[in-house]
Protein backbone atom coordinates (compact mmCIF):
# COMPACT_ATOMS: atom_id res chain seq x y z
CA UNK A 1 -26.00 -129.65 -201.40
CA UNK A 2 -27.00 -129.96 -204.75
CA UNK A 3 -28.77 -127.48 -206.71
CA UNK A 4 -31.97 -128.49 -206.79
CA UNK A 5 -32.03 -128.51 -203.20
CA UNK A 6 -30.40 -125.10 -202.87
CA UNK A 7 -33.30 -123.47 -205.37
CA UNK A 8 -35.74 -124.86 -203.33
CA UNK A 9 -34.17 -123.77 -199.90
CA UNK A 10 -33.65 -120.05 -201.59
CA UNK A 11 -37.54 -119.90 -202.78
CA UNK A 12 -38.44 -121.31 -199.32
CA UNK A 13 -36.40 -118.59 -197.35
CA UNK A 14 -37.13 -116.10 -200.07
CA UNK A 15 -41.11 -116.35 -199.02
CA UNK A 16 -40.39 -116.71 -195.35
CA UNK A 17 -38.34 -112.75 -195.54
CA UNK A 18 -41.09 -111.54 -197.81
CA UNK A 19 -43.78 -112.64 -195.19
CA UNK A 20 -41.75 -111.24 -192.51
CA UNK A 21 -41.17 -108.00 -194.03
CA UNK A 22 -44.94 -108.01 -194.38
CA UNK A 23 -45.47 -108.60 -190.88
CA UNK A 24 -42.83 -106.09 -189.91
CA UNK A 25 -44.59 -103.19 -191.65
CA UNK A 26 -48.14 -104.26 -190.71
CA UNK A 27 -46.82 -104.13 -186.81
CA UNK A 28 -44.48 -101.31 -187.03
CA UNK A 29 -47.61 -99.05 -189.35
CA UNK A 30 -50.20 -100.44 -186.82
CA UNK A 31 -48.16 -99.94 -183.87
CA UNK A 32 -49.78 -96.33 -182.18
CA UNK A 33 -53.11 -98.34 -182.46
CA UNK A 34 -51.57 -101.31 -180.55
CA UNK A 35 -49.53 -99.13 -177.98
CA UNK A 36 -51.99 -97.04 -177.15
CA UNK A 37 -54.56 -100.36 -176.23
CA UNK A 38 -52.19 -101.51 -174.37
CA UNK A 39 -50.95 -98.63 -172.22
CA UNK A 40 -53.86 -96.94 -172.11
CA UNK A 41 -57.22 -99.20 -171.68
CA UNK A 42 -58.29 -102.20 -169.63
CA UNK A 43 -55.30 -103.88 -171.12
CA UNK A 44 -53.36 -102.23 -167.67
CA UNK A 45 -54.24 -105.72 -166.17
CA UNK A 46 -51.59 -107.98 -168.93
CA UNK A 47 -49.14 -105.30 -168.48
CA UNK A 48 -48.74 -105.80 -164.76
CA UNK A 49 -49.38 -109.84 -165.92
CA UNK A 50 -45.66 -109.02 -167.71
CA UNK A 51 -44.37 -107.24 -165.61
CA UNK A 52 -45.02 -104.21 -166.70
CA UNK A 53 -46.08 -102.66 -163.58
CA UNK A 54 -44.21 -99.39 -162.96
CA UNK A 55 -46.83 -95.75 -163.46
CA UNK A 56 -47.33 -95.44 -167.40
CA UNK A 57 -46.26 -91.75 -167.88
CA UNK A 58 -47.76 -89.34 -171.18
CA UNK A 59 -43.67 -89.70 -171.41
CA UNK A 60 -43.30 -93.19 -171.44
CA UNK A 61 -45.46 -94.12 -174.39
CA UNK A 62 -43.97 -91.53 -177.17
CA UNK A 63 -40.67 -93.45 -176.30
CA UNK A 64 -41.94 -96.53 -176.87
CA UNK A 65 -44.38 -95.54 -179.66
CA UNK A 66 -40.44 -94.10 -180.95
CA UNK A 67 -38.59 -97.27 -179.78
CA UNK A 68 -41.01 -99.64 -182.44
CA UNK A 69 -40.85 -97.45 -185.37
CA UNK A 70 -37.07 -97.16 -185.39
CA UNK A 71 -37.12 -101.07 -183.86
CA UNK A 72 -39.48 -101.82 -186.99
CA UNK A 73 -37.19 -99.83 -189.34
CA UNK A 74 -34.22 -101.40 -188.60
CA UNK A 75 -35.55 -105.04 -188.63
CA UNK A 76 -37.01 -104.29 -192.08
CA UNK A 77 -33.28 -103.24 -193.49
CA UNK A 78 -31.86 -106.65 -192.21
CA UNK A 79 -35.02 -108.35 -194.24
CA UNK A 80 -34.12 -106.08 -197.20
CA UNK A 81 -31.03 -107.19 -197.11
CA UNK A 82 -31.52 -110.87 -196.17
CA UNK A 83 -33.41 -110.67 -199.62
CA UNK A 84 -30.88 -109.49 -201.80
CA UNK A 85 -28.19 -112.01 -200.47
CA UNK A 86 -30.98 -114.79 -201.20
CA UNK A 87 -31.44 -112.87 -205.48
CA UNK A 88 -27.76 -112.92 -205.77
CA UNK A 89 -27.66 -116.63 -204.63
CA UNK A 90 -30.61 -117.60 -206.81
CA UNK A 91 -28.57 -116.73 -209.76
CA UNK A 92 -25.45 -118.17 -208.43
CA UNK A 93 -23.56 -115.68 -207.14
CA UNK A 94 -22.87 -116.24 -203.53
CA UNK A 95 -19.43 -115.23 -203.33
CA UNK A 96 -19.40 -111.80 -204.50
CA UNK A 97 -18.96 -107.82 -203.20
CA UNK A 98 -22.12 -107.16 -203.44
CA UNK A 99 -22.93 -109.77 -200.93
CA UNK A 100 -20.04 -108.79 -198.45
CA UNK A 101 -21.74 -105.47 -198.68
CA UNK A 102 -24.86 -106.27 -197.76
CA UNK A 103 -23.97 -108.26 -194.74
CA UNK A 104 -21.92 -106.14 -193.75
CA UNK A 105 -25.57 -103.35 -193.76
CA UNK A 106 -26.96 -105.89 -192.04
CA UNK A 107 -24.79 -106.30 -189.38
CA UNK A 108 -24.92 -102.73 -189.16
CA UNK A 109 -29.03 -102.68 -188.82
CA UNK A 110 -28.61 -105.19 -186.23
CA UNK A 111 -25.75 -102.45 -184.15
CA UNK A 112 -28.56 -100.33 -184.33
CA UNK A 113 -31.12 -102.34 -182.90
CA UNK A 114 -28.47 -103.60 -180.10
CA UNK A 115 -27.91 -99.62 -179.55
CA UNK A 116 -32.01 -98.91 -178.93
CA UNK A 117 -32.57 -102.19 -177.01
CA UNK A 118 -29.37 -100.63 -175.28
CA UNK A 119 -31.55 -97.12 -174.29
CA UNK A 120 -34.41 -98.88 -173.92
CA UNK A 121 -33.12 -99.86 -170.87
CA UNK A 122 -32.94 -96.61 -169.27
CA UNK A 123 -36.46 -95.82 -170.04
CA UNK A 124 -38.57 -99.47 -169.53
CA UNK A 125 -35.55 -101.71 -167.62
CA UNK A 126 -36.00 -105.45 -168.29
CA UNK A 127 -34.47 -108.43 -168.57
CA UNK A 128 -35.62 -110.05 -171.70
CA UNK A 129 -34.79 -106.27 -173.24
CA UNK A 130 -31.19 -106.80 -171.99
CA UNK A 131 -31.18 -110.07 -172.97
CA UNK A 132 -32.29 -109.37 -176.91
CA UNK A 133 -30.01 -106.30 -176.30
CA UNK A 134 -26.92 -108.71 -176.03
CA UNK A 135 -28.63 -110.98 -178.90
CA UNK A 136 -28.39 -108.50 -181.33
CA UNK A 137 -24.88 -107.67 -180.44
CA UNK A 138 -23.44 -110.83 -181.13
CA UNK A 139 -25.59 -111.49 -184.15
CA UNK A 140 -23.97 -108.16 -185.75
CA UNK A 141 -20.58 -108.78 -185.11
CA UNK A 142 -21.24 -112.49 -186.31
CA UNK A 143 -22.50 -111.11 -189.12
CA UNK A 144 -19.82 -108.82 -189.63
CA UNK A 145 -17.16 -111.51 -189.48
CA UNK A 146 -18.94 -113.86 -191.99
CA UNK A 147 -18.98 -110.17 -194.34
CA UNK A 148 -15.30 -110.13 -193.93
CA UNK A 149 -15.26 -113.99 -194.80
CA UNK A 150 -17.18 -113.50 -198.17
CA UNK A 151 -15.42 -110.66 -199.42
CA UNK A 152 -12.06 -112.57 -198.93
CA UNK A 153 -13.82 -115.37 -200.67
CA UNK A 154 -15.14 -113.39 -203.20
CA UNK A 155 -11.68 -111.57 -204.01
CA UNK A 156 -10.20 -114.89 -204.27
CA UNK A 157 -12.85 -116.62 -206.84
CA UNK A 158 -12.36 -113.06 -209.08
CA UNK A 159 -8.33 -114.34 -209.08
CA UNK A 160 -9.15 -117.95 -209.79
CA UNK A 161 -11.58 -116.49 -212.81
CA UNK A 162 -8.89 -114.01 -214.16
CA UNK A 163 -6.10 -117.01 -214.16
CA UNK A 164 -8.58 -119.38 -216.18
């Protein structure tokens, strides 16, 4: 890929975190206004549409009010991160510590969203939560192995550079 292409595939991705980091804290701020129409007005009709049909509780929807904030937070510190991977690139410096280290963070965001989709199972049991449950998983230790792959690439363009 040549570098032209690669500047414009950064800026492009570069928008597409920034608009979803805008969209995660819109929904995640927003998200007791949302909740509560849902559980708690004539929306009770689409949530038994989704299956959603077990008793809403007074316990049920601080847990899930809790499970979108800390959801939201932790999607937000993959995006964070996401975007300073894409700055370092932009200025040519993919293989470097500093990007290790931040996939590494954002593998572990993603352990910690695996870990609430994880409890959110005892509370609201579903499969699509198992299911993005398990997606998470693998997308963190993926994530974790391509850290390990950078910083070993990264250690060994510091050697080339010193022998130069």
């Amino acid at each position: 890929m040549n570098s032209k292409a690669t500047r414009w595939l950064v800026a492009f991705l570069t928008v597409v975190v920034i608009f979803l980091s805008v969209c995660d804290v819109l929904i995640t701020c927003t998200s007791p206004i949302w909740l509560h129409t849902f559980y708690k007005t004539e929306f009770s009709a689409l949530r038994i549409m989704l299956g959603y049909n077990y008793a809403m509780s007074d316990v049920i929807y601080p847990y899930m009010l809790t499970f979108f904030i800390i959801s939201g937070l932790l999607c937000l510190g993959v995006l964070a991160e996401a975007f300073r991977i894409l700055q370092r690139i932009k200025k040519s410096n993919a293989f470097c510590d500093g990007n290790a280290v931040s996939l590494r963070n954002a593998a572990i965001c993603s352990f910690g969203l695996f870990v609430v989709f994880i409890i959110k199972m005892f509370v609201s049991p579903s499969i699509l939560t198992l299911v993005c449950g398990g997606m998470f998983l693998l997308f963190a230790l993926f994530i974790l192995v391509i850290s390990q792959l950078v910083r070993v690439a990264a250690q060994m363009k510091e050697e080339n550079d010193l022998t130069i």
